[in-house]
Structures are given as C-alpha cells and as structure tokens.
Protein backbone atom coordinates (compact mmCIF):
# COMPACT_ATOMS: atom_id res chain seq x y z
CA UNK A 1 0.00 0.00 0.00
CA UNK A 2 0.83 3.32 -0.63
CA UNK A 3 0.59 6.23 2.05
CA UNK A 4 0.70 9.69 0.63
CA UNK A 5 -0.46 11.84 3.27
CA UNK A 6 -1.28 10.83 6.48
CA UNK A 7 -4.62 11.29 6.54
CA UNK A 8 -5.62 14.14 9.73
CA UNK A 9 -8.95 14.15 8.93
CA UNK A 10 -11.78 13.19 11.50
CA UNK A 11 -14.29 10.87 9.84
CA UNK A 12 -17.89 12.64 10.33
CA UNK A 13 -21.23 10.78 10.74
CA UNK A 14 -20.59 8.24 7.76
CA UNK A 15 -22.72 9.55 4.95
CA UNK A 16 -23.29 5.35 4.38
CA UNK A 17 -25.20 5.24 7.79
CA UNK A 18 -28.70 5.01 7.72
CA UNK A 19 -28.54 8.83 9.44
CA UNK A 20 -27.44 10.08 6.57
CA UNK A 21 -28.52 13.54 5.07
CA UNK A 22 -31.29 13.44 2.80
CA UNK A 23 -29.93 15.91 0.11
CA UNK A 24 -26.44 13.75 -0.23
CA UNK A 25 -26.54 10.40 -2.23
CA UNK A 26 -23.03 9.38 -1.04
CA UNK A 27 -23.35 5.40 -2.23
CA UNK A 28 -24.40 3.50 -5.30
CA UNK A 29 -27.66 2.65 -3.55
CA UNK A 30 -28.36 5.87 -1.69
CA UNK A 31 -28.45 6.93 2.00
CA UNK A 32 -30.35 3.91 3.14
CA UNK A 33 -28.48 1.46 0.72
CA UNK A 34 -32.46 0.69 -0.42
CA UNK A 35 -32.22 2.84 -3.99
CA UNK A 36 -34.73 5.22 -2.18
CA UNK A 37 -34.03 9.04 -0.94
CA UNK A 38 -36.54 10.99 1.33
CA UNK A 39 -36.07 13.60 -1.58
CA UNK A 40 -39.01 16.10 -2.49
CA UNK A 41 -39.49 18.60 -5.22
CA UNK A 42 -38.06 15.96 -7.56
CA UNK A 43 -39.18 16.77 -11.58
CA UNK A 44 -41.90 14.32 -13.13
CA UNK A 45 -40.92 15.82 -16.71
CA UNK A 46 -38.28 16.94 -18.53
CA UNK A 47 -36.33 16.17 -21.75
CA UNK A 48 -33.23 16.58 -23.61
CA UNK A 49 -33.04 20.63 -23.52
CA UNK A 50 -35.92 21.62 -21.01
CA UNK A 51 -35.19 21.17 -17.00
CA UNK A 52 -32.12 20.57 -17.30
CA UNK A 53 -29.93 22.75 -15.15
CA UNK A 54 -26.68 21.86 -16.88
CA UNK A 55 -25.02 18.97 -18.91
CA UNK A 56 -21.14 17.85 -18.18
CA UNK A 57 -19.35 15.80 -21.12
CA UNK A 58 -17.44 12.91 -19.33
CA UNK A 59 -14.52 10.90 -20.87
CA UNK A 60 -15.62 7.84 -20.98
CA UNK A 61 -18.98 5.50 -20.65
CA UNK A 62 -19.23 3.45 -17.34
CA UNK A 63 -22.15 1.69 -14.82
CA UNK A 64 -20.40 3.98 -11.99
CA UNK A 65 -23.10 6.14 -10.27
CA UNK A 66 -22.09 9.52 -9.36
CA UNK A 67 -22.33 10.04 -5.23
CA UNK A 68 -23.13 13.55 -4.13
CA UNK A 69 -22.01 15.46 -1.03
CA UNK A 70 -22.73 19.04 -0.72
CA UNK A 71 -21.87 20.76 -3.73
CA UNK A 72 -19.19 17.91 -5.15
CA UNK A 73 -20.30 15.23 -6.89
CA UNK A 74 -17.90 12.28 -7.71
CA UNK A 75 -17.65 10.22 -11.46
CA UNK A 76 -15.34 7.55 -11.63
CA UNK A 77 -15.02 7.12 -15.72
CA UNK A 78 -12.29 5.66 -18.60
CA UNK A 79 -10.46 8.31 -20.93
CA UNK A 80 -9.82 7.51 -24.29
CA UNK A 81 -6.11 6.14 -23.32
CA UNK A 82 -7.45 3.73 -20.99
CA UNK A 83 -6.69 5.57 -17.74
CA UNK A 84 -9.03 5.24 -14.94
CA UNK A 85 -9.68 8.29 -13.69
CA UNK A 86 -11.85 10.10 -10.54
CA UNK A 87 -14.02 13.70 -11.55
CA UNK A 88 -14.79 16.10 -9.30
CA UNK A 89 -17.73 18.32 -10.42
CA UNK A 90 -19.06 21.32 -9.09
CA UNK A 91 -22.69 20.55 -8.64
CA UNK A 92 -24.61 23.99 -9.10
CA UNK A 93 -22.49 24.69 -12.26
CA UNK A 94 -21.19 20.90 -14.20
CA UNK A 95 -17.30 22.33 -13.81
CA UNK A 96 -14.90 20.11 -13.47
CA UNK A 97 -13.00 20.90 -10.36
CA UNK A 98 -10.05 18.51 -10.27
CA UNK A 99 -9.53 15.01 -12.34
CA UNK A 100 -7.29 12.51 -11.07
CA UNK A 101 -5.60 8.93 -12.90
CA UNK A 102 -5.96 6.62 -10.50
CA UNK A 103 -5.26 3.91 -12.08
CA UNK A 104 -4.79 2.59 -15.87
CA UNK A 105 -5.56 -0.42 -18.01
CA UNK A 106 -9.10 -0.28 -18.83
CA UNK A 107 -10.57 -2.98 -20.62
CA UNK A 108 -14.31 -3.93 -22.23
CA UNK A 109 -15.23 -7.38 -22.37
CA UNK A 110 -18.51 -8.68 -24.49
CA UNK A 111 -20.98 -7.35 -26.14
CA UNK A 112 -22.79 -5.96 -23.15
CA UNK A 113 -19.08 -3.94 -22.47
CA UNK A 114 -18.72 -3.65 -18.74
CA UNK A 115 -15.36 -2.03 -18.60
CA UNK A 116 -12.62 -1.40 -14.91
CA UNK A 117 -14.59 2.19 -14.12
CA UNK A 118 -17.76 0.04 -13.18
CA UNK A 119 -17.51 0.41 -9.08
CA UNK A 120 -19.08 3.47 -7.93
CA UNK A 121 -17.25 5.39 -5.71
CA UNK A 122 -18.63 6.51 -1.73
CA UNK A 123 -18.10 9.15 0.35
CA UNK A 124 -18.77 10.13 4.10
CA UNK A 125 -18.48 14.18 3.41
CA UNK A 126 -14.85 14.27 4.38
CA UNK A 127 -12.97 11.78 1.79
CA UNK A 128 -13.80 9.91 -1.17
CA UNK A 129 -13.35 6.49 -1.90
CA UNK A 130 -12.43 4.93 -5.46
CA UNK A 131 -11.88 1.59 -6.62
CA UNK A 132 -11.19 0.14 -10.03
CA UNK A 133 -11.74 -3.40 -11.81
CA UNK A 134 -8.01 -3.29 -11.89
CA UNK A 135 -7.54 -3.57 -8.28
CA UNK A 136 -6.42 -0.19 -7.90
CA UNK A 137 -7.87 1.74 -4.45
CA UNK A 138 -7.48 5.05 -3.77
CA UNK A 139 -8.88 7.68 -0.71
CA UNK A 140 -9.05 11.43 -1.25
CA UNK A 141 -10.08 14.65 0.28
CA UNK A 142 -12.54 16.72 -1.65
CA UNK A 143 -9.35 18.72 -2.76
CA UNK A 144 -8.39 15.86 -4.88
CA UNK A 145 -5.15 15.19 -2.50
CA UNK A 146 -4.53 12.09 -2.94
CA UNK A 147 -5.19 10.39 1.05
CA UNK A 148 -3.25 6.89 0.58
CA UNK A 149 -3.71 4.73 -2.26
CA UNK A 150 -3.13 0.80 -3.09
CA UNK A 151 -3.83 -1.88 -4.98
CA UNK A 152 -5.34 -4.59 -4.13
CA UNK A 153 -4.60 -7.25 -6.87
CA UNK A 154 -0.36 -7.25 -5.58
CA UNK A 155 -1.82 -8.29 -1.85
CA UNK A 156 -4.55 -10.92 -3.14
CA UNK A 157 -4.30 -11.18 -6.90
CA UNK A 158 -5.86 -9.33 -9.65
CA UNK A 159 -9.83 -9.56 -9.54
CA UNK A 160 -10.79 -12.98 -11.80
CA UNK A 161 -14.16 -12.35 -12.87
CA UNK A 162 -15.64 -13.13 -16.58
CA UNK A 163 -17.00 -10.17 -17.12
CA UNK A 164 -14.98 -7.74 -15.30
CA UNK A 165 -14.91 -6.62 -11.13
CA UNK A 166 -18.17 -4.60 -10.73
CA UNK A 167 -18.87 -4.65 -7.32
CA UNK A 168 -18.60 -1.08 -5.53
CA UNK A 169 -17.06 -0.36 -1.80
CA UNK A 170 -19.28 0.44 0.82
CA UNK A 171 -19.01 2.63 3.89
CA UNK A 172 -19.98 1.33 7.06
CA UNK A 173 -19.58 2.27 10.99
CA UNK A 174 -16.44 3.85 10.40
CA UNK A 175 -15.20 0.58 7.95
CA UNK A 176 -15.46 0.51 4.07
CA UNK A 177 -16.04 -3.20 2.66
CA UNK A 178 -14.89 -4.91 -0.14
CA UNK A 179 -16.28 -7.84 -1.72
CA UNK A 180 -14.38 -10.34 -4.19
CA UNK A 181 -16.78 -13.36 -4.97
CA UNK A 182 -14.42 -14.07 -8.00
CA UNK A 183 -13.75 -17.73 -10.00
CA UNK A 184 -11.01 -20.17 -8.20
CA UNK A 185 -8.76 -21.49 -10.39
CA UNK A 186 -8.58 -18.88 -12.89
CA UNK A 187 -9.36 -19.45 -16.30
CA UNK A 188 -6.68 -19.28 -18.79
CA UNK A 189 -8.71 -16.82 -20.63
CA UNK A 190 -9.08 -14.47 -18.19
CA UNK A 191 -6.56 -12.53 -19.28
CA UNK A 192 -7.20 -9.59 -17.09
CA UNK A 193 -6.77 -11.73 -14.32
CA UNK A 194 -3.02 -13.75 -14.97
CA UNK A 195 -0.55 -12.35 -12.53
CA UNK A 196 1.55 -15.63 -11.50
CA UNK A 197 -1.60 -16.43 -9.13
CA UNK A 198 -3.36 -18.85 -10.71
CA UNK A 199 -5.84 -19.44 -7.48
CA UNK A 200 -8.01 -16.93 -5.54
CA UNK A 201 -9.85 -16.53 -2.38
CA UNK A 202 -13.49 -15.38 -2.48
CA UNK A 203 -13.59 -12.81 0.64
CA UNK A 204 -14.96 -9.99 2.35
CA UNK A 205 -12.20 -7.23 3.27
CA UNK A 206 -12.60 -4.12 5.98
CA UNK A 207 -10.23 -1.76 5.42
CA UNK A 208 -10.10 1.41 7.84
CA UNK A 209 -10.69 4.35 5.70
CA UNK A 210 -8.14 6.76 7.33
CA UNK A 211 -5.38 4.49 7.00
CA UNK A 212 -6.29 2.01 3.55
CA UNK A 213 -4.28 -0.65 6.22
CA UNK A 214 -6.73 -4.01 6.69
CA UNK A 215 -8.32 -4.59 9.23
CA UNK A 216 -9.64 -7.81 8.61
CA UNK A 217 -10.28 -10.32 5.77
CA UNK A 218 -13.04 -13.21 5.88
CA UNK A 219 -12.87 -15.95 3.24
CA UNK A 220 -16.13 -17.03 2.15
CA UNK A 221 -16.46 -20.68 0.89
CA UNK A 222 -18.86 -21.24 -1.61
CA UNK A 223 -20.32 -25.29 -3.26
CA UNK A 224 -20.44 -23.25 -6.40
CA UNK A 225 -18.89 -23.93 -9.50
CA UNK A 226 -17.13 -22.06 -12.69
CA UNK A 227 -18.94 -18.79 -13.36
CA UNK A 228 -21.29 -19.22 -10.81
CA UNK A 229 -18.47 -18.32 -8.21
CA UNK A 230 -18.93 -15.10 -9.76
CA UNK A 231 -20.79 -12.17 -8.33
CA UNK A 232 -20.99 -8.33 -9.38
CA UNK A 233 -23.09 -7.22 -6.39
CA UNK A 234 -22.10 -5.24 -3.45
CA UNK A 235 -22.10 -5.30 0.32
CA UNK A 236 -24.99 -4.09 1.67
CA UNK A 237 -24.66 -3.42 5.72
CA UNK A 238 -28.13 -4.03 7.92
CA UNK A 239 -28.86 -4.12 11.60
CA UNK A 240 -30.34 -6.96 13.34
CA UNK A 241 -31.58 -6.97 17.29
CA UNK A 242 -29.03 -3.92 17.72
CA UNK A 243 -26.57 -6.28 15.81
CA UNK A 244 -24.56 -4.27 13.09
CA UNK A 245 -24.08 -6.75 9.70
CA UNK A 246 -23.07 -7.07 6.32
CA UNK A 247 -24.83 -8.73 3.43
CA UNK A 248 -23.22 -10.73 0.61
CA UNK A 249 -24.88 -11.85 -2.28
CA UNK A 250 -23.33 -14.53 -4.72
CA UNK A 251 -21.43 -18.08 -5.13
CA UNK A 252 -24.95 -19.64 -4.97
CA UNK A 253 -25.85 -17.96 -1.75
CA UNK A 254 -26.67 -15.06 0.63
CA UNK A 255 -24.37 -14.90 3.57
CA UNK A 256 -24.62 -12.40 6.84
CA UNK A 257 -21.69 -11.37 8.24
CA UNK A 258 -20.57 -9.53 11.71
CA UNK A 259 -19.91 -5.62 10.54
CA UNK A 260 -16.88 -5.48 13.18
CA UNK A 261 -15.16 -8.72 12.92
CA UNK A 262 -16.15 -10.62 9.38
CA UNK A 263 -17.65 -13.77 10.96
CA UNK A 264 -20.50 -15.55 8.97
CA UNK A 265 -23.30 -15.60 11.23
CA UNK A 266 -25.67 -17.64 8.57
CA UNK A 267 -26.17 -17.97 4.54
CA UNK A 268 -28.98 -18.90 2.39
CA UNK A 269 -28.97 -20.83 -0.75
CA UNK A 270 -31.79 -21.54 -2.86
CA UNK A 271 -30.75 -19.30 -5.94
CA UNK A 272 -29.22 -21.93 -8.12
CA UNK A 273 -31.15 -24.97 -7.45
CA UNK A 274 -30.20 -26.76 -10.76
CA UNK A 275 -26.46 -26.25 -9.78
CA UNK A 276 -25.64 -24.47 -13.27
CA UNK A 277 -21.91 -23.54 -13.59
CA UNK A 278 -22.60 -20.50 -15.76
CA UNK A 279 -25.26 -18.76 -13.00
CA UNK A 280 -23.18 -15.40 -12.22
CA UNK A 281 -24.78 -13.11 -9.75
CA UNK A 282 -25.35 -8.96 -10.59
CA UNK A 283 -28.26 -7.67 -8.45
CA UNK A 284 -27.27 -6.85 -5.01
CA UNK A 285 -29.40 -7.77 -1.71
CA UNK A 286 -31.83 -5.19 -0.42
CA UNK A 287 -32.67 -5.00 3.37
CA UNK A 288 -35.74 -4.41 4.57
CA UNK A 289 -37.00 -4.07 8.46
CA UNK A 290 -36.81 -8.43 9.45
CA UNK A 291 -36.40 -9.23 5.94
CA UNK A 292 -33.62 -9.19 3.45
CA UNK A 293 -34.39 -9.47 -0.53
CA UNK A 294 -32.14 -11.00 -2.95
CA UNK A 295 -32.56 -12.19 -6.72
CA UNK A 296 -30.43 -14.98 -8.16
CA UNK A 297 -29.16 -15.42 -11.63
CA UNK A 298 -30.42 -14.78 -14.70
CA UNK A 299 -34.05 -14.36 -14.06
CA UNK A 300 -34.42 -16.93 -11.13
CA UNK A 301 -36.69 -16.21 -8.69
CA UNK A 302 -36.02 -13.31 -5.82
CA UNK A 303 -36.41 -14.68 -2.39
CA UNK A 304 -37.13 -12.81 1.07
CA UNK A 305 -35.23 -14.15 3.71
CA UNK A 306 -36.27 -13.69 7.65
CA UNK A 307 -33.24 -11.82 8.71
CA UNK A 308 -31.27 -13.83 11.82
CA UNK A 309 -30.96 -17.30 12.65
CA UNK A 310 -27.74 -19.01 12.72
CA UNK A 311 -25.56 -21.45 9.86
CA UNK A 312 -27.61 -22.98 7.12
CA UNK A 313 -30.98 -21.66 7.05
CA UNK A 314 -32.21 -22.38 3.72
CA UNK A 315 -34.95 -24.72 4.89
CA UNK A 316 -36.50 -22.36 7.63
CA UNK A 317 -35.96 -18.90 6.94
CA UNK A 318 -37.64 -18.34 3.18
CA UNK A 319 -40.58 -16.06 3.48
CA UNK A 320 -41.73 -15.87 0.21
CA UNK A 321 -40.51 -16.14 -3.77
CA UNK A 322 -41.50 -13.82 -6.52
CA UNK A 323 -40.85 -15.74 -9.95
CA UNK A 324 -43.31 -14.15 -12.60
CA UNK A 325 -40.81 -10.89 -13.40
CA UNK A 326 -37.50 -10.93 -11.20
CA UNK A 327 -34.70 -9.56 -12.66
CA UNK A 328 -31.86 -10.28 -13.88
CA UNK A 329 -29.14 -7.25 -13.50
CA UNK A 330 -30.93 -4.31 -11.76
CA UNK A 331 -31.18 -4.35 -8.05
CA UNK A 332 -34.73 -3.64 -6.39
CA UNK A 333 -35.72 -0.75 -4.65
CA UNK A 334 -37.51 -0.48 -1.23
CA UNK A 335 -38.91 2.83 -0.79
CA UNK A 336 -42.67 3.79 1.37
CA UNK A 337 -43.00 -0.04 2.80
CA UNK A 338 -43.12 -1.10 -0.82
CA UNK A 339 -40.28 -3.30 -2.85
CA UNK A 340 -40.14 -2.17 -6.51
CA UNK A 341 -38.54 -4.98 -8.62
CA UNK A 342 -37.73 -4.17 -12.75
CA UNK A 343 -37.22 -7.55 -14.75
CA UNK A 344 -35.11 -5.00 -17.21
CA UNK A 345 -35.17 -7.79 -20.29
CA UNK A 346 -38.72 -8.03 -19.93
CA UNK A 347 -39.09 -4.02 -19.45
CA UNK A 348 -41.57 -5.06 -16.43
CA UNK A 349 -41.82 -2.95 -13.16
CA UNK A 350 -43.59 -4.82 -10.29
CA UNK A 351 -44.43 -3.21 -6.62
CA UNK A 352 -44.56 -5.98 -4.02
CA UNK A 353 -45.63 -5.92 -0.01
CA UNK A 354 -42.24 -6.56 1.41
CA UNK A 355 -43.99 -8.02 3.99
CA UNK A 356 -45.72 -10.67 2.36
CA UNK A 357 -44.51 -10.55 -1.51
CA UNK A 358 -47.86 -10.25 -2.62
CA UNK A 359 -48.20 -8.36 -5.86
CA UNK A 360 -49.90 -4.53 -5.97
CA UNK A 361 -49.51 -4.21 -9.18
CA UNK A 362 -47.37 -4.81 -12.29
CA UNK A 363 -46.77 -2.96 -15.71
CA UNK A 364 -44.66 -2.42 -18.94
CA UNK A 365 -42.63 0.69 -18.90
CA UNK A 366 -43.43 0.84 -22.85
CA UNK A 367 -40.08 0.90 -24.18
CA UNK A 368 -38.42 -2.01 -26.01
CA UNK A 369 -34.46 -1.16 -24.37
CA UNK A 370 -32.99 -3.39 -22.00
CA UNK A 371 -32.54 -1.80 -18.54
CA UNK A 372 -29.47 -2.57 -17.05
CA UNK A 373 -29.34 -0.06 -14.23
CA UNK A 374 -31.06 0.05 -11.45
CA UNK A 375 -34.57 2.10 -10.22
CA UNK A 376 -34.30 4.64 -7.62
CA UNK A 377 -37.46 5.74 -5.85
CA UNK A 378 -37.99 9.55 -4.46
CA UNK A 379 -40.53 12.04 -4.36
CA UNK A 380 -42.88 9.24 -4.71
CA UNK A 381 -41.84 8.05 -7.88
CA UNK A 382 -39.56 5.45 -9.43
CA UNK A 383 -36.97 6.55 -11.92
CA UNK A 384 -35.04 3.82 -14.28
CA UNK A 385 -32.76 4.20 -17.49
CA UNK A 386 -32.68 2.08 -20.30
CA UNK A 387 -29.50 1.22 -21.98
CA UNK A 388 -30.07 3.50 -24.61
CA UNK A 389 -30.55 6.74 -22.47
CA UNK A 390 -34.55 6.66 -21.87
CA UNK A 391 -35.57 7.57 -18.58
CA UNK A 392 -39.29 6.46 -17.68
CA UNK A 393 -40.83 7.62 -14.65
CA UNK A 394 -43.49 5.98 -12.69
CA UNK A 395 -45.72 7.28 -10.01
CA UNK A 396 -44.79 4.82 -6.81
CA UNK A 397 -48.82 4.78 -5.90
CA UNK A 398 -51.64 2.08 -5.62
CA UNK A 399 -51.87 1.38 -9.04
CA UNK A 400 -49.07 1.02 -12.40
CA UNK A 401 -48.69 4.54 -13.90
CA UNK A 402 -46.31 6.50 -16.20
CA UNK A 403 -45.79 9.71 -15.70
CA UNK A 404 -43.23 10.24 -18.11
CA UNK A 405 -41.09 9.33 -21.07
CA UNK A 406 -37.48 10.97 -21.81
CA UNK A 407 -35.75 9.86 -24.46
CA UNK A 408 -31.97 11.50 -23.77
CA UNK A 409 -29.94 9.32 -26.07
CA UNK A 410 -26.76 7.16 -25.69
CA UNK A 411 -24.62 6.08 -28.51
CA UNK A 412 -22.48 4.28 -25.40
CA UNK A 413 -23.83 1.63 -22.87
CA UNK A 414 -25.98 3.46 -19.85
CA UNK A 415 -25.93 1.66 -16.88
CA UNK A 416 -25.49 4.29 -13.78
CA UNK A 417 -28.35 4.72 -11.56
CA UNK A 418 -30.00 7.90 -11.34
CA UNK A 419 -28.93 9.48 -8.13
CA UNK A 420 -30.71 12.01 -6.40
CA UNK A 421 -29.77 14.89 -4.03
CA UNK A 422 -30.79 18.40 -3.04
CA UNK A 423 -34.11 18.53 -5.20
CA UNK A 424 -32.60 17.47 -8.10
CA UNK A 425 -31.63 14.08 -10.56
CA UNK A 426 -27.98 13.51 -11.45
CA UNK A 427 -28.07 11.36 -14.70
CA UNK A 428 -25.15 9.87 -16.60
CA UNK A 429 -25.76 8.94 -20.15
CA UNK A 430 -22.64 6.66 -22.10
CA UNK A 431 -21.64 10.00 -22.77
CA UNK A 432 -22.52 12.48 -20.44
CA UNK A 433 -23.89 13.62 -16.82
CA UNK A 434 -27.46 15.63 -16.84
CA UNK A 435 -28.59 17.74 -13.71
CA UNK A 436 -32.32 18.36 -13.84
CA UNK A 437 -34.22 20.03 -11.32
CA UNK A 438 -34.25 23.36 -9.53
C-alpha cells in the first residue's frame, strides 16, 4: 500500500449510515443502501433541452453512479487512453474541479461492455473512496489530495471475474467493505486476471478508511462452480436486534456477516437450485426491516429471507418467492413499505408488499431497451434508465402509472443509476452527466 499523506482528517457521521442527510446520495444505492431518498421537489418531466440545469461531457462511458455530497459530486469514468480516472464536479455549475488517474488499463469485455470504471465510488463528506476493476484503491479529500492509495490485486491477486470486477465499496460504521466473490482457479482466458496467481480466495475485506491498512479479511467458501463463483453485487450493511451486519450476495448464496469482525453468522442458498456452472450473480441484496431481498441469476426467482438465525438456514428462513418478473441485472428498490422490482429484459416494473410478496400491481414501462441499471425511488416516484438513455418515470402509488417518457440518447452503454440529491436528478448517459431540477 501506498501512504501519501497521512490522513488528519476526522471521519464525520458516515454519509453510508442510515442517518445520513437526505440531500447527499453518497453510495451507489443511496443513504439507506435501499435505492430510495426521502427527496421532495423531484421533476416528473423533462427532456433533452428543457429542465435541465446543466449537462457535463465525461470521458468515458461506465455503470459507476455519481455520489453527491454538498456541492461535489464524484464520477469515476475511462479516458480515451485507458486511464481510470476520478471527476470532481461542481454541482450547481457541471465544472470540473479537479480530475485525477488513479489507475490505468481499462478494458471492455462482451458485447454488453462492462469495462474497470464500473464500481461506484462513496463518500462520508470528508474523503472519497475509489476503486477500479483493476484492483487499484485510492482515498481522497474533496481537494483531490490524494489520502493513501493501493492496490489490491499485488496483496490478493488481480480480480478474476468473466465479465470484469463490478462490485462497488461500501461505507460502514467507520469501515469501508470490499467484496471479491471471484472464479477459483482462474481461467486461462481471463486474461485480465493472470498475474503468476493462478488461485483466488473469495472474501470480504474491511479496510479502515483513514489508513487504507486491513483490518480484517473473511474468506467465504462457496459449493459453487465455474462462473457461478462469480458475483458483481455489493455489500450491503443491515442491523439486526441492535446487531450491526453485512450482506453478501453470490457463489450460490446469501451470507450475513458480523460488521466489526467478518464472521459468517448464517447464509442462504436456494438461488441456483439446478447447480448451473454459468449462473453469475449482478443484483445486489436489499434489506428491509426483518427481511432481506435478494434475486439470483439470470431471471431466477427473488427470495425474502427472515433476517437472523444461525448457519444454514435455507430450509426455515424463506418467506416468500417472486418468480413471474425478477430480474436479472438491476437491483430492487424499497422505498414507502413497498419493494419495486424491474425484470429490465422483460421491461416489467412490479411493486410488491415486502412483507408478504404479494403483488400490488405490475406494468410495462413501454419501451423495447434493455434496462441494465437500477430504479431509484424519491418524491414518490420510481426513476429507471434504459441502456439507450430513456428515462421512464413511474408514479410509486396504488396502481401502475407513467408519468413520463425521456428519451436522452446514448450512442455508449448506460448503466449508472440515477442518483438524487438536493431537489434534483444527477443522470449519466454513455456519454454524459445531466442535472435536472431546480
């Protein structure tokens, strides 16, 4: 690791605790990790030239999701030479502040073109944190001083997944968590991978954020096999009875784990039944109050789990299964006591009682794009993206409704979220980032 200042910052409330201020989206997921934000004033129309506040070109296309604090927002992206880089914009105006290289060595891979600037970064208000499919971790302050930086791949090996590392870090109780659920051996063709190591660990890592040292590092086992060692999702931290944990999602299974010392407390399989050896996991696990939501490959069915118990507890702790329209990439949001889940192949938007999983209603958004990213859910609506730069919004009420159509454009992927802070929507496009609102 490399130490480049010694860090003499104090870290504030963490802007990844569930206290965190309303008008700051400083994770992929949002304050509550749930894809929701207590947000009002949010637009219900716009379009390409109207409502929008300002438009920022960005260097590259990526599925990072900007994270907001104040007046910074944060962009991890590519540049045209393959350098990884971290913006810094100025929120009321789209200015670029500072730009950093971070890292280098980007890479695309398939035709659905994931590329190394796919983790989002997170922030608490008093540093940002960036990490790359390369391995490459970095802290700053919002100066763009560069805290300490390392990289992970010379301590554990380079990241072997098929299609890329995609999961993001996330801030927790004063840790930030990494997750590598990654293939073991490594494939010959995994190119990105080959260091000399031809084995890796799957593990959860805490790392304190004013140091980058470890502080601890869990291996997780898996009985999964070839690609389906694989996951893209991220940690997601809950509490349970007072008990601070962390949720991860992949290799076949949902695993809890204690937030201070990486000890599994209990995993749940049931997401690969048939035992298929090509069943990667995206979608990350959403936690609600007892319950804990999380959709297995490639369509198969999303399960609630009763939160607690102890070991194995497949048999005893499924609530309920929703099969008819789970998805397959985007991760579900819980926002208002409702779960909103987007089968983005099928275009199909479904509002569930977390509670029970029965269905309130279900309906088409109307375009023919895939959705790859994720909904977020404010103001009571739902907002979602298509990979071609359409943003629907639906009203998050008793019955299926769109409000709104917004066809933006991308000649590159889009796969960021739409984040949300201060009364207004931060949306990156494969080629640019949109601010809309007041």
């Amino acid at each position: 690791m490399k130490l480049l200042t010694p860090p003499t910052f104090l870290l504030a409330a963490l802007a990844c605790a569930l206290t965190a201020r309303a008008e700051n989206w400083p994770h992929w997921r949002g304050p509550a990790f749930n894809g929701s934000s207590p947000e009002t004033g949010l637009p219900a129309s716009f379009s390409a030239s109207e409502g929008v506040k300002w438009t920022a070109p960005l260097p590259g296309f990526s599925g990072a999701t900007p994270v907001i604090w104040g007046d910074s927002i944060f962009v991890s992206s590519p540049d045209a030479n393959k350098n990884l880089l971290l913006l810094c914009l100025d929120r009321k105006t789209g200015k670029v502040r500072w730009q950093k290289q971070l890292a280098e060595g980007d890479q695309t891979k398939g035709r659905t073109s994931p590329n190394m600037a796919s983790p989002s970064p997170v922030t608490d208000g008093q540093a940002v944190y960036a990490l790359y499919g390369t391995g490459d971790l970095a802290a700053l302050d919002f100066s763009g001083q560069i805290l300490w930086q390392r990289h992970l791949g010379a301590d554990f090996g380079r990241f072997a997944n098929m299609w890329l590392y995609g999961s993001s870090p996330t801030l927790f109780q004063g840790r930030l968590y990494i997750q590598v659920l990654q293939r073991d051996p490594v494939p010959n063709d995994y190119t990105h991978a080959i260091d000399g190591k031809p084995n890796r660990d799957s593990f959860l890592l805490a790392i304190d954020p004013k140091t980058g040292k470890d502080l601890w590092r869990h291996v997780r086992p898996t009985d999964a096999h070839m690609e389906s060692m694989e996951s893209y999702a991220t940690p997601i931290p809950f509490e349970q009875d007072g008990k601070a944990q962390v949720l991860i999602l992949g290799g076949d299974c949902l695993t809890a784990h204690d937030a201070a010392t990486g000890a599994e407390l209990w995993r749940c399989g049931g997401f690969n039944d048939k035992k298929g050896e090509w069943m990667r996991i995206v979608s990350s696990p959403v936690a609600g109050p007892g319950l804990v939501f999380a959709t297995g490959p490639k369509r198969q069915p999303l399960l609630a789990i009763k939160a607690g118990g102890k070991g194995d507890v497949t048999a005893t702790h499924v609530a309920w299964k929703f099969s008819d329209f789970p998805p397959d990439v985007c991760t579900p949001a819980l926002y208002r006591d409702q779960l909103y889940v987007l089968d983005g192949d099928k275009q199909m938007l479904t509002c569930l009682d977390p509670a029970t999983g029965a269905k309130k209603w279900e309906g088409n958004l109307g375009t023919r794009e895939n959705f790859k990213s994720s909904p977020t859910a404010a103001d009571g609506k739902i907002y979602a993206i298509s990979e071609r730069g359409t943003v629907v919004i639906c009203e998050a009420g008793a019955e299926f409704k769109i409000i709104a159509t917004i066809p933006l454009g991308s000649s590159s992927p889009t796969r960021s979220a739409i984040a949300v802070a201060d009364g207004q929507l931060f949306i990156r496009t494969g080629e640019q980032l949109y601010c809309v609102g007041k």
